[in-house]
Protein backbone atom coordinates (compact mmCIF):
# COMPACT_ATOMS: atom_id res chain seq x y z
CA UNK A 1 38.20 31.63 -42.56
CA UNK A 2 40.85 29.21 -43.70
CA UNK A 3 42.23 27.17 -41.20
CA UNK A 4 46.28 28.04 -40.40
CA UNK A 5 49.10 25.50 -40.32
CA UNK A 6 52.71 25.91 -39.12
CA UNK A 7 55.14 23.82 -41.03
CA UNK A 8 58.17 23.13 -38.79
CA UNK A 9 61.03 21.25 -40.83
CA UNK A 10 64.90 22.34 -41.74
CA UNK A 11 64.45 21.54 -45.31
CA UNK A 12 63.35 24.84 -46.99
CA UNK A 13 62.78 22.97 -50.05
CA UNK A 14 59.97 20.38 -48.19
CA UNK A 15 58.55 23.60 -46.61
CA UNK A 16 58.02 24.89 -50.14
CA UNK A 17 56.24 21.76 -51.60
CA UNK A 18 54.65 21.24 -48.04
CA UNK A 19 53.01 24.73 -48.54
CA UNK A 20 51.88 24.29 -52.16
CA UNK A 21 49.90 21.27 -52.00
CA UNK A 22 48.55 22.58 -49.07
CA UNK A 23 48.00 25.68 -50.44
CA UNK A 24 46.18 24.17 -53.31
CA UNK A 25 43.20 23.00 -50.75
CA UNK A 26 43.05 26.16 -49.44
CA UNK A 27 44.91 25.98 -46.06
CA UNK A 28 47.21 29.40 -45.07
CA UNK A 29 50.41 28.30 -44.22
CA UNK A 30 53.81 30.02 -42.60
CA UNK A 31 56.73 27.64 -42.84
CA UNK A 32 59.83 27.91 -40.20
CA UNK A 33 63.12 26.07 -39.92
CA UNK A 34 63.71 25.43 -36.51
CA UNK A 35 62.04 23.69 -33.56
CA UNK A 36 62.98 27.48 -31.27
CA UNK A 37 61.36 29.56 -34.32
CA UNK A 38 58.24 27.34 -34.11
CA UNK A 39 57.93 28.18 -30.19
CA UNK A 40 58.78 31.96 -31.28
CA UNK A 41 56.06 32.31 -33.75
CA UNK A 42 53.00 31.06 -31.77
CA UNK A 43 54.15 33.08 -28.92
CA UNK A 44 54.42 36.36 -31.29
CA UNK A 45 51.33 34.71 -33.58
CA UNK A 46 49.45 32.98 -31.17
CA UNK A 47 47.58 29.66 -32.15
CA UNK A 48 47.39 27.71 -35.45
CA UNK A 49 44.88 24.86 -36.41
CA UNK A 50 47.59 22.72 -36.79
CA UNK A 51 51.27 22.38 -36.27
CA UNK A 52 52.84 19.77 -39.42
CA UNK A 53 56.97 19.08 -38.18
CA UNK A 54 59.59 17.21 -38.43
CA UNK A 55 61.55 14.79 -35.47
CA UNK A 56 65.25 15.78 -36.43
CA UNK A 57 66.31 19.42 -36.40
CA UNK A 58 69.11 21.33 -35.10
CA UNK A 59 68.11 23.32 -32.02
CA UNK A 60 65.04 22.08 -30.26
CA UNK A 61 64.15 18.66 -32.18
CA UNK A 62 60.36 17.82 -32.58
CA UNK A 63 59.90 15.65 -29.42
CA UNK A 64 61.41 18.49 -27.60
CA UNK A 65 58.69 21.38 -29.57
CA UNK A 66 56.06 19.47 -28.38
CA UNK A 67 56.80 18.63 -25.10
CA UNK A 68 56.72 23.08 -24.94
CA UNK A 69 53.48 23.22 -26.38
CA UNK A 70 52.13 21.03 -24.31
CA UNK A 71 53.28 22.35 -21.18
CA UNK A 72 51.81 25.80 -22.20
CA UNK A 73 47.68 25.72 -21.63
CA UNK A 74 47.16 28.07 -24.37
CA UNK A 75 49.40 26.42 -26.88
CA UNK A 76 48.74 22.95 -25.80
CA UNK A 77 45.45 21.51 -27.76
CA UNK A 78 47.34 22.05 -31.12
CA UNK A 79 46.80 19.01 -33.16
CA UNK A 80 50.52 17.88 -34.04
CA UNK A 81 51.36 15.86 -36.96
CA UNK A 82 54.90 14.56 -36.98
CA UNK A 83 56.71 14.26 -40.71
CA UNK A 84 59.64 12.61 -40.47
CA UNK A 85 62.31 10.56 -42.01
CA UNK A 86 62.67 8.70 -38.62
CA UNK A 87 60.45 4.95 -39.05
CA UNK A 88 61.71 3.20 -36.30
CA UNK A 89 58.87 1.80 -33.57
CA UNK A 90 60.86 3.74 -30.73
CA UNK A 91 60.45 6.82 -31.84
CA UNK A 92 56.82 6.38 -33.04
CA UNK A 93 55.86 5.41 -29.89
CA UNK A 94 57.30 8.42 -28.28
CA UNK A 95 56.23 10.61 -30.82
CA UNK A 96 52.22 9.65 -29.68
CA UNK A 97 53.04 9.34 -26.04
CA UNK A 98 54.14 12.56 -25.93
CA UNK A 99 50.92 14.20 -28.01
CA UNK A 100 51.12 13.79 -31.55
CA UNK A 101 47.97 12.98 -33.35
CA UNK A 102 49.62 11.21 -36.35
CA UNK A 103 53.51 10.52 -37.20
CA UNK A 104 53.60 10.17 -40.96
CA UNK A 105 56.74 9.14 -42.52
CA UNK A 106 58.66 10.83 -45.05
CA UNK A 107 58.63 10.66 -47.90
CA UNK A 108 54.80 11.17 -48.31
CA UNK A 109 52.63 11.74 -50.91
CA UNK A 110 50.80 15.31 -51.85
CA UNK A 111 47.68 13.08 -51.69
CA UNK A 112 47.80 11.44 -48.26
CA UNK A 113 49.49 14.36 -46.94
CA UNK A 114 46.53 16.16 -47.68
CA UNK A 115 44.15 13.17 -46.45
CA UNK A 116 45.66 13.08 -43.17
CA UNK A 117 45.68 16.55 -42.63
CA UNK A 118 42.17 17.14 -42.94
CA UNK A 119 41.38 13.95 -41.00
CA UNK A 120 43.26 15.46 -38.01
CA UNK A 121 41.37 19.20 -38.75
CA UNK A 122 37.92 17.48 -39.00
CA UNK A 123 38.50 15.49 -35.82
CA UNK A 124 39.65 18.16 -33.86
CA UNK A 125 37.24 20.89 -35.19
């Protein structure tokens, strides 16, 4: 069975290309726009291999998604990969204090994007 990723990011364009090269390697992917829809779908869902979202959106930014998830004991072993336009130190440093697995900076490569992800899906498999 193909292994399931959420893509969490504001930019319905990224989601697109995020879900194409994805797509290409064989991952199933459902894309949503906003840090409160990400928390809606697992709970209506359930768990996905592997949650790929940004720092900055509108409702419920990244930092705050994650903190959720890992609060939640059936939620909470979700590899998270941060994407984000945000490069300073600070924020990388919160970003894996607070759980993520990787924070990869936009913008990114199909290629390494790919890489990474199946890094991350082989480590935690």
């Amino acid at each position: 069975m193909a292994e399931r990723i959420l893509i969490v990011d504001d930019d319905p364009l990224l989601c697109n290309l995020l879900r194409m090269a994805l797509g290409r390697e064989g991952y199933v992917t459902h894309e949503v726009y906003s840090g409160r829809s990400a928390l809606d779908y697992l709970e209506e869902e359930g768990p996905v291999d592997l949650i790929l979202m940004d720092v900055m959106m509108a409702d419920f930014n990244g930092f705050d998604v994650l903190r959720h998830l890992k609060a939640k004991p059936e939620i909470s072993n979700i590899p998270v990969i941060f994407l984000t336009a945000r490069v300073d130190a600070i924020s990388q440093k919160t970003g894996m204090d607070i759980g993520a697995v990787e924070y990869l900076t936009k913008p990114i490569t199909p290629d390494v994007l790919v890489e990474r992800v199946q890094a991350t899906l082989a480590a935690t498999s």
